[in-house]
Protein backbone atom coordinates (compact mmCIF):
# COMPACT_ATOMS: atom_id res chain seq x y z
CA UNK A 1 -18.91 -7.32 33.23
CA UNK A 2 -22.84 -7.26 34.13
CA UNK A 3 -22.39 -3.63 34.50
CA UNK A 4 -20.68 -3.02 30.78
CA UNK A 5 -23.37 -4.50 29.32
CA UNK A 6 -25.76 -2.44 31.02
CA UNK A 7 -23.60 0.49 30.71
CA UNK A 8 -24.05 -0.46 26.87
CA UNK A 9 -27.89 -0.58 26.92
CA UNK A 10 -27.98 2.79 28.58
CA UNK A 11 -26.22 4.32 25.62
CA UNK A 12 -28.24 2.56 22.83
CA UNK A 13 -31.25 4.71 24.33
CA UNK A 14 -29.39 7.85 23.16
CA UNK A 15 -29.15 6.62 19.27
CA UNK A 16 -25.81 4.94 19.84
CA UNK A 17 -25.02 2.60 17.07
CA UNK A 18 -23.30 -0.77 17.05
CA UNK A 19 -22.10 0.39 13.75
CA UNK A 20 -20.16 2.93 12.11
CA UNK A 21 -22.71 5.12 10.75
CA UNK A 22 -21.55 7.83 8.75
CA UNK A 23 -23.24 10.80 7.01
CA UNK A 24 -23.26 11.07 3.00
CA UNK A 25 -20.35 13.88 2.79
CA UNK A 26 -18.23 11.90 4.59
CA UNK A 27 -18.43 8.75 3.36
CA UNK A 28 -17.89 10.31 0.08
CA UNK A 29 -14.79 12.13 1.55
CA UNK A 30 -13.61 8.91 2.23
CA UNK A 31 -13.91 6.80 -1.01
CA UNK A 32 -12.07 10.09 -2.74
CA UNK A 33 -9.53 9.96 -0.18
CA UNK A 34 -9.08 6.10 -0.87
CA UNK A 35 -8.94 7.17 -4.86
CA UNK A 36 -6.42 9.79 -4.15
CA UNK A 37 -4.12 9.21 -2.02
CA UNK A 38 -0.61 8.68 -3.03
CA UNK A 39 0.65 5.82 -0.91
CA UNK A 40 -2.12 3.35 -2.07
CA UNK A 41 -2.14 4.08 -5.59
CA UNK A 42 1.58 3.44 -5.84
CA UNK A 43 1.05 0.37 -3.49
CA UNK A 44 -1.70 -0.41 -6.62
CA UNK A 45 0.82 0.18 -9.19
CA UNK A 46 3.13 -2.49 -6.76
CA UNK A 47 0.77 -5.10 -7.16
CA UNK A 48 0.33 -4.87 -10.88
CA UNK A 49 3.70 -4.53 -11.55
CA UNK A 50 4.24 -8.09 -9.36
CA UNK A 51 1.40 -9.41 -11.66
CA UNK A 52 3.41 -8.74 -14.52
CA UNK A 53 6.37 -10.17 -13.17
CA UNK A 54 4.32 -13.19 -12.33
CA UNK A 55 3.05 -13.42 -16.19
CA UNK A 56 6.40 -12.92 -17.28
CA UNK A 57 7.73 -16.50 -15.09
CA UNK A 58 4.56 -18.34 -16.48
CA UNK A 59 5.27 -17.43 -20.14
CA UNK A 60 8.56 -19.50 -19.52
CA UNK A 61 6.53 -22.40 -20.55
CA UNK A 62 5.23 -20.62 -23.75
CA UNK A 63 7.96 -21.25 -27.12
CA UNK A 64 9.47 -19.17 -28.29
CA UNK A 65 10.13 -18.30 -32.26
CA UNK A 66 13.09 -16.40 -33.68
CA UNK A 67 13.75 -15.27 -37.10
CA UNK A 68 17.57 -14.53 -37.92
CA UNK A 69 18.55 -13.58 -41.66
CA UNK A 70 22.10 -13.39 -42.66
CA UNK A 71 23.99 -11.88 -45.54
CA UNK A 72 27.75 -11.20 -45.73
CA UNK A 73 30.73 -10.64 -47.75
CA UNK A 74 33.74 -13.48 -47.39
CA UNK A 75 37.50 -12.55 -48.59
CA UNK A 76 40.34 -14.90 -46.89
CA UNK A 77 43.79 -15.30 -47.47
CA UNK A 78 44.93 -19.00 -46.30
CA UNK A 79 47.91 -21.62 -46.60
CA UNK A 80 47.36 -25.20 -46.61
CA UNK A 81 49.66 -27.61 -45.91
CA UNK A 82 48.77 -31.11 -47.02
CA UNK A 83 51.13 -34.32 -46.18
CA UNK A 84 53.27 -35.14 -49.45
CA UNK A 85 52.27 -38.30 -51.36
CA UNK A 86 53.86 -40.42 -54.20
CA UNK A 87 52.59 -41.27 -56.77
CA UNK A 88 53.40 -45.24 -57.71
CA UNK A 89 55.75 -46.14 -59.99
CA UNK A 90 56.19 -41.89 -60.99
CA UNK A 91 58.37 -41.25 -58.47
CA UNK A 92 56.36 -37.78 -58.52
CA UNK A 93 55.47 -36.24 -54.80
CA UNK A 94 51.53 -35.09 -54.68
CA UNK A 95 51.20 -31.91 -52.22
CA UNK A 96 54.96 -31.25 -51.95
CA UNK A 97 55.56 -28.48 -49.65
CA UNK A 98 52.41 -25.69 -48.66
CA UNK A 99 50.07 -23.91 -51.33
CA UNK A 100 48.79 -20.78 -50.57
CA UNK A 101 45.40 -19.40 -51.66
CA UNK A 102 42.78 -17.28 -51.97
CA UNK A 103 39.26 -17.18 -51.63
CA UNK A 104 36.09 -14.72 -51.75
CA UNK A 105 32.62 -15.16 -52.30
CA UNK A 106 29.07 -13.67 -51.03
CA UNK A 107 27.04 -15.94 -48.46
CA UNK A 108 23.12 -16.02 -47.06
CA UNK A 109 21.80 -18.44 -44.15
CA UNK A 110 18.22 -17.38 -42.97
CA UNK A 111 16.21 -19.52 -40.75
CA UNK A 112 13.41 -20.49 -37.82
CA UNK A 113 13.79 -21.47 -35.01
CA UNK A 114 11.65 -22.50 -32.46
CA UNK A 115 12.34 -23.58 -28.57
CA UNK A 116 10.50 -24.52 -25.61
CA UNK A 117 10.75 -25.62 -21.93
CA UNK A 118 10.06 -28.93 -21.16
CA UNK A 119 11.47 -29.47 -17.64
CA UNK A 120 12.78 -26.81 -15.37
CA UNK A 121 13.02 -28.58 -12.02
CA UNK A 122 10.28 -26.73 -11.02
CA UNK A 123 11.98 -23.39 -10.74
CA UNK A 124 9.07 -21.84 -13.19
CA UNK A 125 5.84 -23.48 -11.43
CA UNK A 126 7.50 -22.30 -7.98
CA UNK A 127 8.76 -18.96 -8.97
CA UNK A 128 5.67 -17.95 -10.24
CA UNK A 129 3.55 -19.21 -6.80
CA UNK A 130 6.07 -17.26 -4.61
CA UNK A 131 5.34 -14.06 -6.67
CA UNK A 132 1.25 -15.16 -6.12
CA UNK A 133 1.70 -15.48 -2.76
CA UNK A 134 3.77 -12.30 -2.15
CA UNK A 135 1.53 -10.05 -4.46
CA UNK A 136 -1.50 -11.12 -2.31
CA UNK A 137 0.01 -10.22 0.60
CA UNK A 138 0.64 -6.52 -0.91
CA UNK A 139 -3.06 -6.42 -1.05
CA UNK A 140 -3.59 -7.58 2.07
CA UNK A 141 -1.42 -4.53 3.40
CA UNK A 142 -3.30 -2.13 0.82
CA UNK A 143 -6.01 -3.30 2.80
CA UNK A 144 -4.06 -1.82 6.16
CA UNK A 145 -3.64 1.45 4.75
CA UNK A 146 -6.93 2.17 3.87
CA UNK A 147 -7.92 1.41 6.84
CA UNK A 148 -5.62 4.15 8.18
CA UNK A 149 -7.42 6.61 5.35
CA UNK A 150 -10.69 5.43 6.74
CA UNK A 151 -9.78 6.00 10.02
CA UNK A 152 -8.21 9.14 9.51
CA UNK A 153 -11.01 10.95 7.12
CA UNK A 154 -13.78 9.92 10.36
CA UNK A 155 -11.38 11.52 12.87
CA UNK A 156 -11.18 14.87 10.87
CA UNK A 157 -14.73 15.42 10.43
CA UNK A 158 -15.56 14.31 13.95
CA UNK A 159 -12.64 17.21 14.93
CA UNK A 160 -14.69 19.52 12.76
CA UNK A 161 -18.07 18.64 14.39
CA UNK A 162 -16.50 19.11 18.11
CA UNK A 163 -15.30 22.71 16.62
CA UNK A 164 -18.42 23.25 15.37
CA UNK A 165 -20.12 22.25 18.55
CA UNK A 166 -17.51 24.78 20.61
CA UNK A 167 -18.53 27.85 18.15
CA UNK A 168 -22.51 27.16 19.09
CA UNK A 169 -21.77 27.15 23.08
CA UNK A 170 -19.27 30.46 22.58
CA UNK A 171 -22.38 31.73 20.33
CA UNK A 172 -24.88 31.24 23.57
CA UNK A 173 -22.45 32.15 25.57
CA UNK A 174 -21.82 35.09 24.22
CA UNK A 175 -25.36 36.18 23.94
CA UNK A 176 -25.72 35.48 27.73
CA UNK A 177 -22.92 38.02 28.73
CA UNK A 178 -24.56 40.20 26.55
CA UNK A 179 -27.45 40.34 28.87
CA UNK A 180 -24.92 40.66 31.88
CA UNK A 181 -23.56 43.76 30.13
CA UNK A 182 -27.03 45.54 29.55
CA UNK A 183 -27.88 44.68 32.97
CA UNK A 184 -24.36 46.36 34.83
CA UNK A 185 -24.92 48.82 32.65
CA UNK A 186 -27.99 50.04 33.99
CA UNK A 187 -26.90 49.04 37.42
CA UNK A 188 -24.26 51.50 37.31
CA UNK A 189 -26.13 54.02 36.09
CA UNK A 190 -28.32 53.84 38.97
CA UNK A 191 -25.26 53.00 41.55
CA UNK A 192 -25.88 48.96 41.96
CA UNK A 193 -23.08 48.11 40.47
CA UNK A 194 -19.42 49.37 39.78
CA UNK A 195 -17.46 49.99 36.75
CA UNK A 196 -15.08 46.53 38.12
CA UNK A 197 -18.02 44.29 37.37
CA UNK A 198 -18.34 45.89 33.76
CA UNK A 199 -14.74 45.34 33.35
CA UNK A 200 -15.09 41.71 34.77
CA UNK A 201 -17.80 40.63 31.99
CA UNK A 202 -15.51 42.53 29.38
CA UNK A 203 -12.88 40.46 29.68
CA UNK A 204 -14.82 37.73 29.28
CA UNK A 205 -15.92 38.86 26.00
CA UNK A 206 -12.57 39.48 24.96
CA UNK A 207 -11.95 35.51 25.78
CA UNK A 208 -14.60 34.54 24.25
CA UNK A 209 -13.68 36.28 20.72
CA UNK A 210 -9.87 34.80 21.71
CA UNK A 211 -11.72 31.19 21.64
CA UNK A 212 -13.99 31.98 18.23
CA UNK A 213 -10.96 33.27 16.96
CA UNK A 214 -9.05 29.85 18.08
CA UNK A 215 -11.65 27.55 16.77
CA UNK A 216 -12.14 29.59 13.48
CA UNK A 217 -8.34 28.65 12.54
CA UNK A 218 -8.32 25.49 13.35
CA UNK A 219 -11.61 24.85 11.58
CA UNK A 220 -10.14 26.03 7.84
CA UNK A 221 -7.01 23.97 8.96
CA UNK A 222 -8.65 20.94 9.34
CA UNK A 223 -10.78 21.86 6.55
CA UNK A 224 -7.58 22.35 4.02
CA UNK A 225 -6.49 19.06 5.07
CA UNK A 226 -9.47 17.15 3.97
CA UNK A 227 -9.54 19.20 1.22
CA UNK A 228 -6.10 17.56 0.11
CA UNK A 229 -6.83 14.33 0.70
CA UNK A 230 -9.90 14.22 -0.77
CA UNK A 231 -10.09 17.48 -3.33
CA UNK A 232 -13.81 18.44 -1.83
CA UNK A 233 -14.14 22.19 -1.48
CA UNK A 234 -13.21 24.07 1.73
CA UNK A 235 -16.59 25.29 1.60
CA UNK A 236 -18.51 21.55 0.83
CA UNK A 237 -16.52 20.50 3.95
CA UNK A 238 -17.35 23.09 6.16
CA UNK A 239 -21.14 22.53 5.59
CA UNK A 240 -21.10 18.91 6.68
CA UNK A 241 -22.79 18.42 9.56
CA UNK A 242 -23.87 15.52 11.83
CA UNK A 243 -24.82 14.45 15.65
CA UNK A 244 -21.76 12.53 16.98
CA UNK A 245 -23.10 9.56 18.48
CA UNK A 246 -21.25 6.58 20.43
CA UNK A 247 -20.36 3.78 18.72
CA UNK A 248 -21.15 0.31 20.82
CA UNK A 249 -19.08 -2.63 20.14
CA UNK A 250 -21.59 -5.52 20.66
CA UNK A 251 -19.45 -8.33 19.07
CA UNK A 252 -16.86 -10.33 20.47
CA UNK A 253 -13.85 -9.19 18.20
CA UNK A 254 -10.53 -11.18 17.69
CA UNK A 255 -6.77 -10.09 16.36
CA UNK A 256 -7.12 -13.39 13.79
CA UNK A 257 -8.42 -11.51 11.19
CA UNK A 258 -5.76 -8.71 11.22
CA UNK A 259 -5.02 -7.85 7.31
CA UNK A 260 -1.26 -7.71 8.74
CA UNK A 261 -1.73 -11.00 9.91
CA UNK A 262 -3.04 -12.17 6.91
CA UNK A 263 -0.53 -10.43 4.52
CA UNK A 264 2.48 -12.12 7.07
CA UNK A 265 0.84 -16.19 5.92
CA UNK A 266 1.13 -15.25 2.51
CA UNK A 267 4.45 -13.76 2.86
CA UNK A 268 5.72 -17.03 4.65
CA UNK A 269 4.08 -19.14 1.66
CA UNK A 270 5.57 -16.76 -0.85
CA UNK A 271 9.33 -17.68 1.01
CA UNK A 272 8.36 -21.12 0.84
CA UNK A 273 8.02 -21.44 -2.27
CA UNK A 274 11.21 -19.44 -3.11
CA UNK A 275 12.89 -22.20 -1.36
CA UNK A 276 11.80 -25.03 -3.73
CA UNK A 277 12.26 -22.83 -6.63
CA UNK A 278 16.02 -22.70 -5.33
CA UNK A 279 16.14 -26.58 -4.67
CA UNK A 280 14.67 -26.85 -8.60
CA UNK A 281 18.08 -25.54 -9.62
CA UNK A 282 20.01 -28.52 -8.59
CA UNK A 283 17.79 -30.62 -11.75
CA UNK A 284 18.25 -30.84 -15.13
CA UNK A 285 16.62 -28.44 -17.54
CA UNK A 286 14.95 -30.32 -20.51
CA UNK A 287 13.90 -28.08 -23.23
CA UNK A 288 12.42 -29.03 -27.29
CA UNK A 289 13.73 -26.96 -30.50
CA UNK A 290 12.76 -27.17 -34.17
CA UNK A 291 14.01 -25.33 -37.09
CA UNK A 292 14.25 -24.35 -40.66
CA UNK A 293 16.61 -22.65 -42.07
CA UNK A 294 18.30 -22.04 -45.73
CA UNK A 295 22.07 -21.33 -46.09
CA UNK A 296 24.17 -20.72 -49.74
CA UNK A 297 27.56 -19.19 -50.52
CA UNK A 298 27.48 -17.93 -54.12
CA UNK A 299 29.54 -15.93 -56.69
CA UNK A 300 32.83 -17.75 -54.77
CA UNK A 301 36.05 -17.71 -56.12
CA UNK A 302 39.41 -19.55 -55.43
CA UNK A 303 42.88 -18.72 -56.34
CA UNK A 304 45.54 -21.15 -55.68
CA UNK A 305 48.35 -23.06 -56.86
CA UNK A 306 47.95 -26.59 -58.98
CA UNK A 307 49.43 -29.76 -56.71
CA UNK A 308 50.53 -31.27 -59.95
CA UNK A 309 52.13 -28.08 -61.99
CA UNK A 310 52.52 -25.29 -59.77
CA UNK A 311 50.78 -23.15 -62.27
CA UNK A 312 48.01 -20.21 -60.74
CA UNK A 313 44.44 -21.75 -60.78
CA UNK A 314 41.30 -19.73 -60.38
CA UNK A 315 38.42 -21.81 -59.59
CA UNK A 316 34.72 -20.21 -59.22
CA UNK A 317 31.80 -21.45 -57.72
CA UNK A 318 28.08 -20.49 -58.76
CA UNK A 319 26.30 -21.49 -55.59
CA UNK A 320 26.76 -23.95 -53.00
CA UNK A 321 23.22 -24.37 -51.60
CA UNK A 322 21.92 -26.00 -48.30
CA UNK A 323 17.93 -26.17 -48.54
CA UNK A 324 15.75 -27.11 -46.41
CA UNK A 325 17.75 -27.61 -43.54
CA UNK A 326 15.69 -29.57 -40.82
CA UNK A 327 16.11 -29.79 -37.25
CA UNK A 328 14.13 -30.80 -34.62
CA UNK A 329 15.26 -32.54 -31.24
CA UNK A 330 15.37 -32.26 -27.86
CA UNK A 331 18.37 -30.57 -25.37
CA UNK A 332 19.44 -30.80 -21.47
CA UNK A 333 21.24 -28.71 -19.51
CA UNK A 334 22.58 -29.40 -15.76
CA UNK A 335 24.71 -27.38 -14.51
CA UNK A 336 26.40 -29.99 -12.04
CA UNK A 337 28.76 -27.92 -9.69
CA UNK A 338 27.87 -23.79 -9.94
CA UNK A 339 30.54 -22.88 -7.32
CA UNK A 340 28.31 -22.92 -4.20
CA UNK A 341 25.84 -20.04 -5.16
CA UNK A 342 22.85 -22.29 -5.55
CA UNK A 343 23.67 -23.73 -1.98
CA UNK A 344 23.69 -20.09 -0.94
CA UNK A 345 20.74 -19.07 -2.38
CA UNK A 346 19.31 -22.43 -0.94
CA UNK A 347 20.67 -21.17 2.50
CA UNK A 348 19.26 -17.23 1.65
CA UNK A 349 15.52 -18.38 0.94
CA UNK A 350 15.43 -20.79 4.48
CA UNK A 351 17.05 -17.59 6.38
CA UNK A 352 13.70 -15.43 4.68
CA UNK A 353 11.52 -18.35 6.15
CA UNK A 354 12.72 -17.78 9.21
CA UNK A 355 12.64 -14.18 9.32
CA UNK A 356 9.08 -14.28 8.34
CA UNK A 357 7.97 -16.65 11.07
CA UNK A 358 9.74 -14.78 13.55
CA UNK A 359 7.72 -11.70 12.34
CA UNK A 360 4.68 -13.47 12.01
CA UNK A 361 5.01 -14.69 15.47
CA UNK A 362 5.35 -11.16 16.82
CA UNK A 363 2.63 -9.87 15.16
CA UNK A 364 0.20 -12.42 16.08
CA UNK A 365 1.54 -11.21 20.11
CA UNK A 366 1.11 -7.78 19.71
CA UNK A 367 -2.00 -7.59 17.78
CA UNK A 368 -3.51 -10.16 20.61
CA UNK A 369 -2.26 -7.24 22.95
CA UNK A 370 -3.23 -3.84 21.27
CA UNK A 371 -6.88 -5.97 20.46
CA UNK A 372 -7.40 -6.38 24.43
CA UNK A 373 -5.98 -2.82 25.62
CA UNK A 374 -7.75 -1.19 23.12
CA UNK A 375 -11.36 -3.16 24.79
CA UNK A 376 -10.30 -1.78 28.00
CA UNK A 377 -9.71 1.37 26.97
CA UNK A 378 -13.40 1.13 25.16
CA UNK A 379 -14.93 0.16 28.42
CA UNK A 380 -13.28 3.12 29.95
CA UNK A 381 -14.56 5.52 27.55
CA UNK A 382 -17.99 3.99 27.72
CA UNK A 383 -17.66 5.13 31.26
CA UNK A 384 -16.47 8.41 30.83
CA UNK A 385 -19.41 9.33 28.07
CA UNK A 386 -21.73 9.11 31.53
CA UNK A 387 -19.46 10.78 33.94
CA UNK A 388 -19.49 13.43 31.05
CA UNK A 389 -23.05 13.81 30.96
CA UNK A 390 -23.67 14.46 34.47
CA UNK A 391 -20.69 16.87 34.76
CA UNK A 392 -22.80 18.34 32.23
CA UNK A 393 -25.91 18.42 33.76
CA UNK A 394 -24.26 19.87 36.95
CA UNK A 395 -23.10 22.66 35.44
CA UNK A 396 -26.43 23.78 33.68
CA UNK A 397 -28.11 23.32 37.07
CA UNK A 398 -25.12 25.43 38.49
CA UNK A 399 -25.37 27.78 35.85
CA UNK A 400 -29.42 28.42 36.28
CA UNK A 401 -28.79 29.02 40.06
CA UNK A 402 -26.22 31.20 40.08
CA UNK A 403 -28.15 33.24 37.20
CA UNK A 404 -31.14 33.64 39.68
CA UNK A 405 -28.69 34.13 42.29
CA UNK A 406 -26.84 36.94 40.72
CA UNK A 407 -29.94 38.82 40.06
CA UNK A 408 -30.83 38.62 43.40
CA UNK A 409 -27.42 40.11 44.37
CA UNK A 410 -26.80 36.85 46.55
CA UNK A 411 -23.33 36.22 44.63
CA UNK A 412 -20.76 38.01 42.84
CA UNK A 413 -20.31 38.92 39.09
CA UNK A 414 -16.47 36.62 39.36
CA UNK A 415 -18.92 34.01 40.36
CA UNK A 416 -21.51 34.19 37.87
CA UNK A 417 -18.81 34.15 34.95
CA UNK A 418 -17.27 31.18 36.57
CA UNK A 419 -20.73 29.42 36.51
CA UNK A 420 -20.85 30.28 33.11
CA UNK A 421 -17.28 29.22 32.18
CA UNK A 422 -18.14 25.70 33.87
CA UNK A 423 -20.97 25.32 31.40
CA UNK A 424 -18.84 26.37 28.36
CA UNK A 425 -15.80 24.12 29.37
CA UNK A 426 -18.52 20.65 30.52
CA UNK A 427 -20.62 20.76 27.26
CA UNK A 428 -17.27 21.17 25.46
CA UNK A 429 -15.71 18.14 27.41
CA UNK A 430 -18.61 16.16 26.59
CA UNK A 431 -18.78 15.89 22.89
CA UNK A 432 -14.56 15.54 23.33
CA UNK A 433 -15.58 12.21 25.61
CA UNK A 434 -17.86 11.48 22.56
CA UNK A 435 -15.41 11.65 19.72
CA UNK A 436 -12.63 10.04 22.21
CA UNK A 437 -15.06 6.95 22.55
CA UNK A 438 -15.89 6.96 19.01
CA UNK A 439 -11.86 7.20 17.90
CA UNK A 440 -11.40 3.71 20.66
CA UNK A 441 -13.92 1.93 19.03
CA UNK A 442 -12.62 2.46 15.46
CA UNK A 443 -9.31 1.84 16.88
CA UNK A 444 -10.87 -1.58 18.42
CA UNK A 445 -12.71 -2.23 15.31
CA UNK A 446 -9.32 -1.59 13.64
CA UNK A 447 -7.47 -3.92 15.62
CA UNK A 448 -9.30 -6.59 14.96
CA UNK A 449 -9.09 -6.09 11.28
CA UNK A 450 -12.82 -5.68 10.59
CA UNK A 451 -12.82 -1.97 10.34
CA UNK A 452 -14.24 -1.53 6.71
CA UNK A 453 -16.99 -4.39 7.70
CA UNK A 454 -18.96 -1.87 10.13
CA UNK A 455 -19.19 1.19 8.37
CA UNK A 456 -22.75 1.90 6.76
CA UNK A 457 -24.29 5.25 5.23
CA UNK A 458 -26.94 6.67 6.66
């Protein structure tokens, strides 16, 4: 452990920073690839949505008014059949038999009304805190993905900057073999050298221009897909341009503040409260109403037959008017046996409790896990960044002496271009190291769910 830490000192000599800092382009590139990417702004749309839905529960509690206006046209055909009575001391029978008749009329009701709930076991309160609990967790796992744009957007550019970083050492390495090739040139004009070695450093060229032509392509590739993700030019993108530095992790990181995590507690509150909102079902609902309302049949008519003489009567009715009508009071509803499907749903929610602890208890595991593999692997690439160097350093010494060397004629030309691939291929594997210990600490930093917290602009 005494030798990490020192390890870590060493590199904070060389500018290494024990945060994320990035350079203006790309943090830009990243807030516009947080603004457009697809996945999160439907994920946005998600949570507002689940707002809405969590409004809607809440205005429950809020009464409601209708309005309802009726008009319609009556015409009936009917028979009535009324038990006979005598008449005292007439010896005549009232209602003898059944009278058929006839009616038709117009007819109006209009009215208020106006209801509210008073008591709903709870099912309202509840419903609404399990759609609370679940929207903030949908946050929470916004949270996680743009973390992965973050992550992402920094692991691009740093590709770039290694690809830039190969095109410079092809550029001097190019300009070295150019030497080579004046100097066999002359060499066997005056029968030092032979055509082989010419052929020798020719081939190399033609690698060379194979590897600019390489790094060229994948350049505008990666290029086009920032350019998607974050609708900066090709060009813009291409002219960003930075010193990769190591990133030192100096603080003693945990897995508890995962955003996953996070999102999983208010998941398992959200299902908690789905279970009492399913209990609240078994109580009463208690509810207020008030009214107003006006109601009249007019221009009515009646056609029938007279109890008495038998004769045809029409009778006709002006209006028949009912106004105000009042009506206030109070109403309960329990639905006392529902077939089982409350004790279902009952069952359903505790089965989602479950589920979610199980889950939540997995993730806390594996998080705990990927946190501490990903240190290790930090340490390891902390290591590596100094093995790097001197591999680097090596080869520049090796490539100096075997340039003096080959002038001297003391080695051959295959051994000179070897020299000089070593250089190419160590100052290439260095700033690779570089970007692979920058991509573990993110990926640390990541793990622990603090990712966002330890990026600054320089």
């Amino acid at each position: 452990m005494k030798k990490f830490w020192l390890v870590c000192l060493g590199l904070l000599s060389i500018s290494a920073s024990a945060q994320i800092s990035l350079n203006e382009n790309v943090q830009k590139a990243i807030n516009l690839a947080l603004d457009n990417d697809v996945e999160l702004e439907n994920q946005r749309i998600d949570v507002e949505k689940l707002e809405l839905e969590r409004q809607s529960v809440l205005s429950k509690y809020i009464p409601k008014v209708e309005a309802t206006a009726l008009y319609g046209y009556l015409n009936s055909n009917g028979n009535l059949d009324i038990p006979t009575f005598n008449v005292p001391m007439t010896h005549f029978n009232l209602f003898e038999g059944s009278t058929d008749f006839k009616t038709k009329g117009q007819a109006f009701h209009g009215g208020i009304m106006a209801k509210a709930v008073l008591f709903s076991g709870g099912q309202i309160h509840y419903g609404a805190k399990a759609l609370e609990y679940k929207n903030k967790g949908n946050a929470l796992m916004m949270d996680v993905k743009a973390d992965e744009v973050i992550k992402d957007i920094i692991f691009s550019f740093d590709q770039l900057q290694l690809l830039g970083t190969a095109e410079r050492l092809i550029d001097e390495s190019e300009k070295r073999l150019n030497k080579e090739t004046e100097r066999i040139e002359k060499a066997i004009s005056v029968g030092l050298a032979i055509p082989y070695d010419r052929d020798k450093i020719k081939l190399a060229s033609l690698e060379l221009q194979t590897n600019r032509t390489d790094v060229n392509n994948k350049k505008q590739l990666l290029a086009l897909k920032i350019s998607q993700a974050t609708g900066l030019s090709i060009e813009e993108i291409l002219n960003t341009s930075y010193d990769v530095e190591p990133i030192v992790i100096l603080e003693e990181l945990s897995s508890g503040n995962r955003n996953e995590i996070k999102a999983l507690e208010a998941y398992q509150q959200a299902t908690q409260f789905a279970v009492k909102k399913e209990k609240g079902s078994l109580l009463p609902t208690v509810g207020a109403f008030g009214g107003y309302s006006y109601s009249s049949v007019f221009n009515s008519e009646l056609s029938t037959n007279s109890p008495l003489s038998q004769n045809s009567v029409d009778l006709k009715v002006n209006h028949l008017t009912l106004n105000p009508t009042w009506m206030v009071g109070v109403a309960m509803k329990w639905e006392i046996f529902a077939g089982f499907e409350r004790k279902h749903k009952i069952q359903e929610a505790n089965l989602s409790v479950k589920q979610i602890e199980n889950k939540l208890k997995d993730a806390k595991e594996k998080t705990a896990l990927q946190l501490e593999k990903n240190k290790l692997e930090y340490q390891t690439a902390l290591q590596q960044i100094e093995i790097a160097n001197q591999r680097e350093l090596i080869a520049q010494h090796t490539n100096a002496l075997a340039d003096k060397q080959y002038k001297a004629g003391l080695i051959s030309v295959t051994e000179r271009l070897t020299a000089e691939n070593d250089i190419y291929k160590e100052s290439l594997n260095k700033i690779e190291t570089i970007i692979n210990q920058r991509q573990i600490a993110i990926e640390t930093y990541q793990s622990a769910g603090v990712l966002s917290t330890y990026i600054s602009s320089k």
